[in-house]
C-alpha atoms as a PDB file:
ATOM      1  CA  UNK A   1       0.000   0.000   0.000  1.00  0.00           C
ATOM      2  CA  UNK A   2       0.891   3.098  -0.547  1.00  0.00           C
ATOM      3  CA  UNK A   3       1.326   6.003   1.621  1.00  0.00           C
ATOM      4  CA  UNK A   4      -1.490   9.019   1.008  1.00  0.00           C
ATOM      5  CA  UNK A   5       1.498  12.036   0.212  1.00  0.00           C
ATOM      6  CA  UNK A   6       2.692   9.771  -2.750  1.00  0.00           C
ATOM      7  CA  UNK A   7      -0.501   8.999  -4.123  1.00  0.00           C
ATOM      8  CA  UNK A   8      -0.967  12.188  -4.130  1.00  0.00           C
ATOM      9  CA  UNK A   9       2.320  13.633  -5.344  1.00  0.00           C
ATOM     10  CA  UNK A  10       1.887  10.778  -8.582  1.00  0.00           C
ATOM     11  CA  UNK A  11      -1.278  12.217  -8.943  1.00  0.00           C
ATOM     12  CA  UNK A  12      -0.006  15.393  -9.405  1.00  0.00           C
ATOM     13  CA  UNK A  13       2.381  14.293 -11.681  1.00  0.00           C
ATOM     14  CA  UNK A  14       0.009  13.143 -13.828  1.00  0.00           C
ATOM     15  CA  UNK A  15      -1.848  16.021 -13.745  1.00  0.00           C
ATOM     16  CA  UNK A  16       1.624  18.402 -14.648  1.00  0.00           C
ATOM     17  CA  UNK A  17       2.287  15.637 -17.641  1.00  0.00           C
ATOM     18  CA  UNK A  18      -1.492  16.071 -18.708  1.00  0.00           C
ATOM     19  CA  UNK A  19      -0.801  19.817 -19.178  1.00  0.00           C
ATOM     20  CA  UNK A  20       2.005  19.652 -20.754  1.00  0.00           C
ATOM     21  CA  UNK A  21       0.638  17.033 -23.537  1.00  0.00           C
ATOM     22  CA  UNK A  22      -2.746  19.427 -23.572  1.00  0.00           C
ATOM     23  CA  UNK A  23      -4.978  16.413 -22.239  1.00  0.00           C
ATOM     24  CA  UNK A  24      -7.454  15.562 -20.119  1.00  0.00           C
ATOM     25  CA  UNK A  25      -5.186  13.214 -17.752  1.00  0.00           C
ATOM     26  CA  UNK A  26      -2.242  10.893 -17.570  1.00  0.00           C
ATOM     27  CA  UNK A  27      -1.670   8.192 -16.062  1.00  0.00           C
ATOM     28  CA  UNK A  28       1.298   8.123 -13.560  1.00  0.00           C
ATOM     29  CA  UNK A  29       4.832   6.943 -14.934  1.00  0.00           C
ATOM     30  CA  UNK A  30       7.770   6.549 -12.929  1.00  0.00           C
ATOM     31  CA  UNK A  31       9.313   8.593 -15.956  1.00  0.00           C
ATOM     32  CA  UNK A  32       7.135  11.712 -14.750  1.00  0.00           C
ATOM     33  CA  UNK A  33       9.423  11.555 -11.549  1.00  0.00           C
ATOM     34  CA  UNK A  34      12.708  12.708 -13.460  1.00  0.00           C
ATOM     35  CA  UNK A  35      10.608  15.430 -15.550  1.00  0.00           C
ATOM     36  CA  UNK A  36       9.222  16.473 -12.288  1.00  0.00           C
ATOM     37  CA  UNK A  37      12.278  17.593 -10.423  1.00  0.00           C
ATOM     38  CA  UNK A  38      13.420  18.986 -14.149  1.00  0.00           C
ATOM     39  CA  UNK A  39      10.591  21.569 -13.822  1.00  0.00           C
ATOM     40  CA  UNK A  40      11.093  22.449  -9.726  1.00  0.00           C
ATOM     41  CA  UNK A  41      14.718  22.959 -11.152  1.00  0.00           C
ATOM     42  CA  UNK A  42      13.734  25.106 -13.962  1.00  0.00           C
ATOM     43  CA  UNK A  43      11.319  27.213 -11.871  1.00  0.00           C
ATOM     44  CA  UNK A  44      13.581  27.385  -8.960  1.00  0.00           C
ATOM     45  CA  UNK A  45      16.332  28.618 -11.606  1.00  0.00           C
ATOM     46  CA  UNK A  46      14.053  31.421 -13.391  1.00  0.00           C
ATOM     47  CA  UNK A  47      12.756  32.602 -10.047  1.00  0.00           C
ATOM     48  CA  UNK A  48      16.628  33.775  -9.691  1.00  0.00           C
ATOM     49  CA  UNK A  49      17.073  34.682 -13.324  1.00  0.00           C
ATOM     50  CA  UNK A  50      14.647  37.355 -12.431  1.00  0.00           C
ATOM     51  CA  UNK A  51      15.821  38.368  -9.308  1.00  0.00           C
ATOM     52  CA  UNK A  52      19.118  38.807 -10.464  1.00  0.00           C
ATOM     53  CA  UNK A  53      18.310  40.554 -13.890  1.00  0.00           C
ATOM     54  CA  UNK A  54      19.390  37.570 -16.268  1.00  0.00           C
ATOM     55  CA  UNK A  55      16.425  38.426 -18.630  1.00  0.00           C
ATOM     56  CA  UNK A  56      15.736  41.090 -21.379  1.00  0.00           C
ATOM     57  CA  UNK A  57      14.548  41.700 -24.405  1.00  0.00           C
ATOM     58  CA  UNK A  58      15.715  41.516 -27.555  1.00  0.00           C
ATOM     59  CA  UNK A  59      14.142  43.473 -30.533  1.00  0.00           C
ATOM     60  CA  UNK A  60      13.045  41.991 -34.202  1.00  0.00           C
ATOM     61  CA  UNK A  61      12.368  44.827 -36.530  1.00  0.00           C
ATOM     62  CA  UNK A  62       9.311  44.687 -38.365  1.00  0.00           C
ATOM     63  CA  UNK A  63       9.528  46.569 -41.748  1.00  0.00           C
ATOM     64  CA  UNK A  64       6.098  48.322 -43.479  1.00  0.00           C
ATOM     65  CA  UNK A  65       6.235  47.243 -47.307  1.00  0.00           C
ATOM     66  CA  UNK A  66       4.159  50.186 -48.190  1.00  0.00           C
ATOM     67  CA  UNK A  67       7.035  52.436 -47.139  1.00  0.00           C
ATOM     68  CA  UNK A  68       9.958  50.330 -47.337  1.00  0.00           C
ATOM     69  CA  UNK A  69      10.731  51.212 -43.832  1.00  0.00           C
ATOM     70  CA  UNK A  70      11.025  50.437 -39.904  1.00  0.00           C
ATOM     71  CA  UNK A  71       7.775  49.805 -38.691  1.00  0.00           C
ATOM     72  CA  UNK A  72       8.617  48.425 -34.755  1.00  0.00           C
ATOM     73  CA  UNK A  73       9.897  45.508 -33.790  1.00  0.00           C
ATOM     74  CA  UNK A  74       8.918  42.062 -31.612  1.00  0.00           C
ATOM     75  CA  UNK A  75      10.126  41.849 -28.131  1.00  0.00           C
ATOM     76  CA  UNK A  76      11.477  38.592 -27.615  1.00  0.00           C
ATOM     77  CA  UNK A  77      12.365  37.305 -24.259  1.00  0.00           C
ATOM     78  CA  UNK A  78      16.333  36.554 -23.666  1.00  0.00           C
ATOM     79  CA  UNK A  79      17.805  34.664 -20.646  1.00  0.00           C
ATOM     80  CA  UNK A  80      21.259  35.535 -20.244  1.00  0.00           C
ATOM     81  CA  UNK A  81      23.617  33.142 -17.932  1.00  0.00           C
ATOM     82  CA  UNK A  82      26.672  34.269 -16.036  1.00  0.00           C
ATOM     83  CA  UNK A  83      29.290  33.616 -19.036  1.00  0.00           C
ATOM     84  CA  UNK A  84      27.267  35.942 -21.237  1.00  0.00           C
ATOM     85  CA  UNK A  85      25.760  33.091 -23.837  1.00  0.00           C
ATOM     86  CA  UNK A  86      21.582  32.799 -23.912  1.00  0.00           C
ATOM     87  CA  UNK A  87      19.759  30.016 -22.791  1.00  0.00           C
ATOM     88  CA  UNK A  88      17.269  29.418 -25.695  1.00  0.00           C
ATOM     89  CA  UNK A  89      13.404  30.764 -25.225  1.00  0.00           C
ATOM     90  CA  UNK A  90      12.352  26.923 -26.628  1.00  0.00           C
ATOM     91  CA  UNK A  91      14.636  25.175 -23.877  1.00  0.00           C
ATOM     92  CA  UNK A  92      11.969  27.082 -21.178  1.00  0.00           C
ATOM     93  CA  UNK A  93       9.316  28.747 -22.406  1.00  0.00           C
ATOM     94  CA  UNK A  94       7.211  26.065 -23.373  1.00  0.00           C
ATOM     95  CA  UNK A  95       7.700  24.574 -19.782  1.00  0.00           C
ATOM     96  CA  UNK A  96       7.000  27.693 -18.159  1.00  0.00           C
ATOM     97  CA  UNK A  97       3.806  28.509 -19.675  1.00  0.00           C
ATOM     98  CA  UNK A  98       1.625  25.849 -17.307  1.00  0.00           C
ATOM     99  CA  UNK A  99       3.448  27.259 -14.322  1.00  0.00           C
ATOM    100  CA  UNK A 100       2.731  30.106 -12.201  1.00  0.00           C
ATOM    101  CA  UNK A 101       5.571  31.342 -13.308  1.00  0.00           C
ATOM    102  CA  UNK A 102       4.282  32.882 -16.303  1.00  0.00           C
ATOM    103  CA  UNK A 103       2.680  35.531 -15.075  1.00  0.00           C
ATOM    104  CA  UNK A 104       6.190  37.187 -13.091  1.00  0.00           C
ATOM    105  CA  UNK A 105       7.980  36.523 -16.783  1.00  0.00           C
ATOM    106  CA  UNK A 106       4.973  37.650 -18.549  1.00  0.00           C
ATOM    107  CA  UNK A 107       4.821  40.968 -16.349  1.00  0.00           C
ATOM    108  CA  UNK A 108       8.828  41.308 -16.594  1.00  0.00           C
ATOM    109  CA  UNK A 109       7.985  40.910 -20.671  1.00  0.00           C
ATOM    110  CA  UNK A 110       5.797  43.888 -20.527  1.00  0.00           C
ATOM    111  CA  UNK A 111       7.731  45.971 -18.381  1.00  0.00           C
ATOM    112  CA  UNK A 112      10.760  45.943 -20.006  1.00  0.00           C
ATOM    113  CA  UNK A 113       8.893  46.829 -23.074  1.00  0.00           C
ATOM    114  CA  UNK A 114       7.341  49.592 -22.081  1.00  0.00           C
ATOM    115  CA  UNK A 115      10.684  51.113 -20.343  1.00  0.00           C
ATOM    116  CA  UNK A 116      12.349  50.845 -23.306  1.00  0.00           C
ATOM    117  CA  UNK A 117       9.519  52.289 -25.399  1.00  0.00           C
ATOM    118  CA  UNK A 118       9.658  55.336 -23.351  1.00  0.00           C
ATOM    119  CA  UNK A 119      13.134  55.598 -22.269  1.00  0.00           C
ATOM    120  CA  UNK A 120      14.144  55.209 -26.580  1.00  0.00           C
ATOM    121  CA  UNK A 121      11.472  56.157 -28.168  1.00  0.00           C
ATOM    122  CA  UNK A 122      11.047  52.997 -30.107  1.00  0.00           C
ATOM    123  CA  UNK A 123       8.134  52.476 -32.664  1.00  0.00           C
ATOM    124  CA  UNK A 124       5.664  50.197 -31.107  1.00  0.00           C
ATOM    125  CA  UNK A 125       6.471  46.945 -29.742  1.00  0.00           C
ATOM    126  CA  UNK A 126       4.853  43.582 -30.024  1.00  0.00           C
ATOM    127  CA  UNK A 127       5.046  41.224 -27.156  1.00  0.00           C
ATOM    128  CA  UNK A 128       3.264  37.100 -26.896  1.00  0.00           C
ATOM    129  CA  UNK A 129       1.239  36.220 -24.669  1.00  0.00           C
ATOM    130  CA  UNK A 130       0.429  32.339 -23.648  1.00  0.00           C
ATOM    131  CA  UNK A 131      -2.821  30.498 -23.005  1.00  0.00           C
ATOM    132  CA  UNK A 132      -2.735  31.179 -19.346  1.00  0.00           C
ATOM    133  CA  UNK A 133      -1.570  34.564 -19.665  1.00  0.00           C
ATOM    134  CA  UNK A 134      -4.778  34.938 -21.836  1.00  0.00           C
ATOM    135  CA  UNK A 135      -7.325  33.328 -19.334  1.00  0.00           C
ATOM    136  CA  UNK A 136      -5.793  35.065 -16.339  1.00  0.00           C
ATOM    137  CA  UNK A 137      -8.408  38.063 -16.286  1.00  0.00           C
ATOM    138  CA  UNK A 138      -6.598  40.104 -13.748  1.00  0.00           C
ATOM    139  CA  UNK A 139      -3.437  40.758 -15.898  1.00  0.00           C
ATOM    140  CA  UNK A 140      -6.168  40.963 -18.975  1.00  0.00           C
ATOM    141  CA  UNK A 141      -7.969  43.688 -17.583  1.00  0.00           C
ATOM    142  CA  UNK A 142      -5.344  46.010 -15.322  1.00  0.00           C
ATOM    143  CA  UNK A 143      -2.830  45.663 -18.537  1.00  0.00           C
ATOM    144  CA  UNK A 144      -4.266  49.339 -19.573  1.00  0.00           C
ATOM    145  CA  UNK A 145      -3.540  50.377 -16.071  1.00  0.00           C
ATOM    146  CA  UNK A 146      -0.029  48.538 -15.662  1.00  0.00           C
ATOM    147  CA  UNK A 147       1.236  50.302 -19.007  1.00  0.00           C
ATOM    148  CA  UNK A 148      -0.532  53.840 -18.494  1.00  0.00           C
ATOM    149  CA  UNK A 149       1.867  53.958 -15.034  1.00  0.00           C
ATOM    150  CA  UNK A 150       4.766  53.668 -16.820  1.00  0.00           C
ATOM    151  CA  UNK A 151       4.073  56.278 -19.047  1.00  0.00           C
ATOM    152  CA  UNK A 152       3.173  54.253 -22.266  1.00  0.00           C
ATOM    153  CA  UNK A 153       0.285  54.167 -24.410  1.00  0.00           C
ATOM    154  CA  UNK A 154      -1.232  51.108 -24.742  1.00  0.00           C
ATOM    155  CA  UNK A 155      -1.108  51.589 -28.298  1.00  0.00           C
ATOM    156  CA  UNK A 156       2.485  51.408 -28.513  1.00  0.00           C
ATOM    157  CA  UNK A 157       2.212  47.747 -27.606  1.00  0.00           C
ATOM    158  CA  UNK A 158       0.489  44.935 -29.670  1.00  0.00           C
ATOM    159  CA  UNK A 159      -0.351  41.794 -27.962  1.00  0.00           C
ATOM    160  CA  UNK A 160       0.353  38.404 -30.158  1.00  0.00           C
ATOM    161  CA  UNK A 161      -1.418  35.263 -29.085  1.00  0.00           C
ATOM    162  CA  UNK A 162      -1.465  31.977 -30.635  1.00  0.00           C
ATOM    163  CA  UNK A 163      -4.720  29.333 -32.070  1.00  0.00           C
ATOM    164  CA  UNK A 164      -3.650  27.574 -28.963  1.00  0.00           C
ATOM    165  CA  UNK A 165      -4.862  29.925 -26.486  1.00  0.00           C
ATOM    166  CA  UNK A 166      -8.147  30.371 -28.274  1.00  0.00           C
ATOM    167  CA  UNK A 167      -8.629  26.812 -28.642  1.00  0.00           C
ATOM    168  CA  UNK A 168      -8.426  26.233 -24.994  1.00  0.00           C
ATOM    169  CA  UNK A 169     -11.607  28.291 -24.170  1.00  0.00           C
ATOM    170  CA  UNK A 170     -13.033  30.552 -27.203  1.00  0.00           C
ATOM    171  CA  UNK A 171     -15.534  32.546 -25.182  1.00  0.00           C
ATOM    172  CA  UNK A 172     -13.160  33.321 -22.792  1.00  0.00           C
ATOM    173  CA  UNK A 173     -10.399  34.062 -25.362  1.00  0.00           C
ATOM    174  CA  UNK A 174     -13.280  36.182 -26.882  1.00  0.00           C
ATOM    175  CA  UNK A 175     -14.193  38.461 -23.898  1.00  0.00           C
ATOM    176  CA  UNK A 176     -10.186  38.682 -22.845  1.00  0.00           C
ATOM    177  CA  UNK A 177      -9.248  39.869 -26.556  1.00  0.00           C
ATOM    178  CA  UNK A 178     -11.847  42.970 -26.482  1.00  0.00           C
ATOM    179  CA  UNK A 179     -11.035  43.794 -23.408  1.00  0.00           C
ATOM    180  CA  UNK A 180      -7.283  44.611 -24.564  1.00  0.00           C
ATOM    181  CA  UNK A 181      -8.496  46.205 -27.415  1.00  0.00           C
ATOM    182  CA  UNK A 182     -11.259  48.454 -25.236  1.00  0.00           C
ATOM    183  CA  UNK A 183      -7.967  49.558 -23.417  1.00  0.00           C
ATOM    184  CA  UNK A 184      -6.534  50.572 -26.038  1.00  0.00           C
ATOM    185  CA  UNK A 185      -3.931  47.660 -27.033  1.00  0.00           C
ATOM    186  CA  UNK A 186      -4.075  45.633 -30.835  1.00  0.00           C
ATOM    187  CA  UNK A 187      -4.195  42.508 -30.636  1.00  0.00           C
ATOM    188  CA  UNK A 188      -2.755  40.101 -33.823  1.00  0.00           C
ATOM    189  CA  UNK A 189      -2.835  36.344 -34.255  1.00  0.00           C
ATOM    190  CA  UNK A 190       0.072  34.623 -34.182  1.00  0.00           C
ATOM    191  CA  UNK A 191       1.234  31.735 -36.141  1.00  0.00           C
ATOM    192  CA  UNK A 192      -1.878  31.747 -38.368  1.00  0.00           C
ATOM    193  CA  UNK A 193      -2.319  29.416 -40.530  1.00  0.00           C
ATOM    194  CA  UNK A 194      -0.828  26.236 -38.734  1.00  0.00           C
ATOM    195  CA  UNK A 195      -4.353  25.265 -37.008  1.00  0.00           C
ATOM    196  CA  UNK A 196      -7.119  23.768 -38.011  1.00  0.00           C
ATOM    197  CA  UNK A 197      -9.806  26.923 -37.332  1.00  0.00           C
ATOM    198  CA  UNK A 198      -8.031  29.933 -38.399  1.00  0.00           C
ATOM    199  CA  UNK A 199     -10.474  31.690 -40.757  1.00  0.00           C
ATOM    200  CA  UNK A 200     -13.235  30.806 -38.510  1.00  0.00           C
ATOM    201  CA  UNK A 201     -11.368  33.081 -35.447  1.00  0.00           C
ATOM    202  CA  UNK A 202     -10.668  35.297 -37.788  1.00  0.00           C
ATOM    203  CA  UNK A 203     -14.787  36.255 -38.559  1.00  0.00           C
ATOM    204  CA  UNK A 204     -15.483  35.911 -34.699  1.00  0.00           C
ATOM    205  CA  UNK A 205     -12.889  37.292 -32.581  1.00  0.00           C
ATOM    206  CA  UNK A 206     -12.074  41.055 -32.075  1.00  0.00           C
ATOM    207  CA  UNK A 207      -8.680  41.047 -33.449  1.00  0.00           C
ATOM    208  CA  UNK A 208      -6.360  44.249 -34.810  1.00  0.00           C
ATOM    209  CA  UNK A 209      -3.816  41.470 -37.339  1.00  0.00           C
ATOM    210  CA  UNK A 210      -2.525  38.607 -38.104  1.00  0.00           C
ATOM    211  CA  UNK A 211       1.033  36.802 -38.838  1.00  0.00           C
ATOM    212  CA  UNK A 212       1.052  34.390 -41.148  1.00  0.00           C
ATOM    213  CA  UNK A 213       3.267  31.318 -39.964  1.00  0.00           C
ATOM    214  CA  UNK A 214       6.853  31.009 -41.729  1.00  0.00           C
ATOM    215  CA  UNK A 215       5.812  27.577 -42.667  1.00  0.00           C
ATOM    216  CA  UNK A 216       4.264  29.232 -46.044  1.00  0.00           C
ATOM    217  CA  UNK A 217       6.835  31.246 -47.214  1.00  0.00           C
ATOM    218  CA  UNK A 218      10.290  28.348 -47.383  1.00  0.00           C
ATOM    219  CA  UNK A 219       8.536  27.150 -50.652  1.00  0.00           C
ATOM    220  CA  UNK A 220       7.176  30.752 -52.199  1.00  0.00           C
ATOM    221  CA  UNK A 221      10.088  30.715 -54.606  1.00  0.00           C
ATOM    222  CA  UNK A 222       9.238  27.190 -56.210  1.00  0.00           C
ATOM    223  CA  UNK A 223       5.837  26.741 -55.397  1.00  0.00           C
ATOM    224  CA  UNK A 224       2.882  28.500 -57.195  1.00  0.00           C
ATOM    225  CA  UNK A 225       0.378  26.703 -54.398  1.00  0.00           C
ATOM    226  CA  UNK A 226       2.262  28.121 -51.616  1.00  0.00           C
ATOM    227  CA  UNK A 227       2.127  31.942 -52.633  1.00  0.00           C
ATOM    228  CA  UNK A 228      -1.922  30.929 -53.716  1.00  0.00           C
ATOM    229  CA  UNK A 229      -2.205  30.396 -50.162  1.00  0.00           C
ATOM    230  CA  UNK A 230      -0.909  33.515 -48.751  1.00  0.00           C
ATOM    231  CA  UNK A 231      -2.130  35.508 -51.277  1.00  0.00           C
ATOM    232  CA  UNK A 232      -5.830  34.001 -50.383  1.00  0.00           C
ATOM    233  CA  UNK A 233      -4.925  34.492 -46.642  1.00  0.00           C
ATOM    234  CA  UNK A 234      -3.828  38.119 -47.161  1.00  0.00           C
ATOM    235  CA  UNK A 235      -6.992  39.166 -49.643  1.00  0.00           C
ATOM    236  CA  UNK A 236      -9.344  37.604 -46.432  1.00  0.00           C
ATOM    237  CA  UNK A 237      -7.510  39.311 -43.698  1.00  0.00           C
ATOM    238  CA  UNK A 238      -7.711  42.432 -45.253  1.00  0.00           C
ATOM    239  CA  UNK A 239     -11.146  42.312 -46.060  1.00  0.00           C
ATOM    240  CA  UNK A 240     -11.641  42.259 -42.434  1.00  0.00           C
ATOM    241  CA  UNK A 241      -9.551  45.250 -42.060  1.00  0.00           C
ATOM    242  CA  UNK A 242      -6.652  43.291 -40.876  1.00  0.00           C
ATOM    243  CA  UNK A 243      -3.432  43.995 -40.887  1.00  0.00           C
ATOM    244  CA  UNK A 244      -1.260  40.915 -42.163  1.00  0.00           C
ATOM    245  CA  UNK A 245       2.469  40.676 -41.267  1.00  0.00           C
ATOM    246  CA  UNK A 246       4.463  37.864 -42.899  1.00  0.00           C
ATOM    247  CA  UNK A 247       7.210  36.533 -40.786  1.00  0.00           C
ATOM    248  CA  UNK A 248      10.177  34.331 -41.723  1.00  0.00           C
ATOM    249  CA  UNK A 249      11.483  36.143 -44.434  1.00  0.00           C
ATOM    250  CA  UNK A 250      15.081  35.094 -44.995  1.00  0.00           C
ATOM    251  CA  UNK A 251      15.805  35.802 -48.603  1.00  0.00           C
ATOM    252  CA  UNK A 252      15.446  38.502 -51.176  1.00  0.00           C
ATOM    253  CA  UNK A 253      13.516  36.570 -53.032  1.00  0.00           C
ATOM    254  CA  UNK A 254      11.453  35.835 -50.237  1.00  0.00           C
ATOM    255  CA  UNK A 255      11.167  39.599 -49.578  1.00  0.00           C
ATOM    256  CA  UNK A 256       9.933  39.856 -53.448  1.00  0.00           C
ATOM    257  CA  UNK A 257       7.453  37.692 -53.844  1.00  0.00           C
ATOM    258  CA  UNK A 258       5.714  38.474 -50.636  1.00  0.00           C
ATOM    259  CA  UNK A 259       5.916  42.369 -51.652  1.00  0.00           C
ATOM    260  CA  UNK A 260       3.623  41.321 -54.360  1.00  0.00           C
ATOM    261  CA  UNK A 261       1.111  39.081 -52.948  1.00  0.00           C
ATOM    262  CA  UNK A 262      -0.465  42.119 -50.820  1.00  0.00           C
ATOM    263  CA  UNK A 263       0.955  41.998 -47.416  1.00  0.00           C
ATOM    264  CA  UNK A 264       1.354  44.858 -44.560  1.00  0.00           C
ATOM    265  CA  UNK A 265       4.559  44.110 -42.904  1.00  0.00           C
ATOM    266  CA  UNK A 266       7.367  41.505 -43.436  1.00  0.00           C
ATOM    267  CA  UNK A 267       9.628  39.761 -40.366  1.00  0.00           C
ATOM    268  CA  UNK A 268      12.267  37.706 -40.225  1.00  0.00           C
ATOM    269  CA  UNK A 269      16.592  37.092 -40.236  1.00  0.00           C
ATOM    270  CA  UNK A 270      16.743  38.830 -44.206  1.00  0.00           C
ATOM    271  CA  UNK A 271      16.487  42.247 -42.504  1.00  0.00           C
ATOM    272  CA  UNK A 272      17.634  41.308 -38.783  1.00  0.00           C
ATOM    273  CA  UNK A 273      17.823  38.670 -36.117  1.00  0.00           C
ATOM    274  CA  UNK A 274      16.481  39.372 -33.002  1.00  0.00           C
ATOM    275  CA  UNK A 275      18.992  42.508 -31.322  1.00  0.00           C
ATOM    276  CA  UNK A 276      19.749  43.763 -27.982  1.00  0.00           C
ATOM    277  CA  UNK A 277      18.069  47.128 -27.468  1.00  0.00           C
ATOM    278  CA  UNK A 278      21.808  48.640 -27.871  1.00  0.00           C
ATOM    279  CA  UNK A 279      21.984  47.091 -31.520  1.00  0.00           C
ATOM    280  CA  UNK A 280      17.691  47.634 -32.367  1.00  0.00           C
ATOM    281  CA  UNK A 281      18.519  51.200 -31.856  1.00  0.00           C
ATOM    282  CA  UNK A 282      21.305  51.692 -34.341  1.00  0.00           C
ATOM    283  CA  UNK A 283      19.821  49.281 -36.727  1.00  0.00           C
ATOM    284  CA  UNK A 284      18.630  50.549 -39.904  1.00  0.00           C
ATOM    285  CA  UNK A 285      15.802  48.950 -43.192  1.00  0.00           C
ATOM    286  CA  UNK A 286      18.246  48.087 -45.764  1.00  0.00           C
ATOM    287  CA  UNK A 287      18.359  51.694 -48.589  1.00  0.00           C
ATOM    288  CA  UNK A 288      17.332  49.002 -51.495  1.00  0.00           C
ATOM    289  CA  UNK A 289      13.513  48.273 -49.948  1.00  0.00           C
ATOM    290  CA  UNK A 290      11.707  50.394 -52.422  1.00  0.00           C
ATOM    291  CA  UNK A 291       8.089  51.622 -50.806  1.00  0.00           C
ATOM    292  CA  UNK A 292       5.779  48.902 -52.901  1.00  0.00           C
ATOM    293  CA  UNK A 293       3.437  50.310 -55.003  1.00  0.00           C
ATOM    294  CA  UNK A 294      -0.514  49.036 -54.859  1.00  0.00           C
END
């Protein structure tokens, strides 16, 4: 028999492992034990990281193909260890975002934005928010407050979320969304195009834009399909009066044949990799991005 505390500590286990896999519930395996004391390490670890000022941000311009020029940037989250290299986002995030934790990071995310919005004058910033970050109605609704005290309008900032926080619970996703946007905040879709309901969000929700996944744009230079698709998802967005920002860019070619095909804003490592603020600052749209014609 076993005692009561470890039923109930396997139990929880399963329960941590059920989130994780985005299920109803798990069954205990003595493999949960070893991913267990892997996440009290992690969290124990970025409680110090941001105690001690390990994280930033770092800045992904965002260029306007209209004008050919800077448009804002993405603020990306950066965890920076003791000899100066970064700890990837994708080696934590992801098992952060069922924690508590998230909301500290998620706060620390915002913050640091809107310092460095004010403090150098940056265009306006996009930051991501998670599932939970979405469902947790206090941060939803005092965001307008928690920005206006730092001197920032909550226009300067655009709030990304992902099909997998609306998934989750739509209504709630729903009522959380217009609630940014009644304070004064846009709010895009991230990563569209990689679920299975995207258009159908896209008639029902409140939403300011959308990014379309770089999944569709590796193949624009050799497929004909591919730029059919984003060229369809562009023409629909903008009927709605969304904006549509295409990230993933990596080529001039890329750059080309998404110029054409009707998009707001392009993203991604042709025009710059993610930069500390230092770098974002001094960085500057490449002279040959002619202002695209329409």
């Amino acid at each position: 028999m076993y005692e009561t505390s470890a039923v109930v500590n396997r139990a929880r286990r399963g329960l941590f492992a059920a989130i994780d896999a985005n299920v109803f519930y798990r069954a205990y395996d003595p493999s949960f034990d070893h991913k267990t004391a892997e996440r009290v390490r992690l969290i124990s670890r970025v409680r110090q990281g941001l105690k001690r000022d390990e994280f930033t941000l770092y800045y992904q311009p965002k260029i306007c193909l209209k004008t050919g020029r800077h448009a804002g940037g993405e603020g990306l989250l950066r965890w920076i260890n003791k000899d100066g290299s970064i700890i990837s986002p994708g080696s934590f995030m992801p098992k952060l975002e069922n924690t508590t934790l998230i909301d500290p990071v998620t706060r620390f995310v915002v913050e640091k934005a809107c310092k460095d919005v004010k403090n150098y004058r940056l265009a306006p910033v996009s930051i991501n928010f998670s599932a939970k970050n979405l469902m947790d109605d206090e941060l939803v609704h005092k965001m307008g407050r928690f920005v206006k005290s730092h001197g920032v309008d909550p226009a300067m900032l655009e709030v990304e979320i992902t099909e997998g926080a609306l998934i989750r619970d739509p209504a709630h996703a729903k009522v959380a969304i217009q609630s940014l946007i009644d304070q004064g905040f846009l709010v895009s879709l991230d990563d569209f195009g990689t679920g299975y309901s995207s258009f159908q969000y896209l008639s029902q929700l409140p939403l300011s834009g959308l990014k379309i996944d770089r999944a569709f744009v590796a193949n624009l230079p050799y497929s004909p399909h591919a730029r059919t698709v984003i060229k369809s998802m562009v023409e629909i967005a903008q009927a709605l009066s969304l904006t549509v920002t295409v990230e993933g860019i990596e080529t001039r070619e890329q750059h080309d044949i998404v110029s054409g095909l009707g998009a707001d804003y392009v993203q991604g490592y042709y025009y710059a990799r993610p930069l500390p603020i230092a770098d974002y600052r001094q960085w500057q749209c490449p002279a040959d991005l002619a202002p695209v014609m329409r």
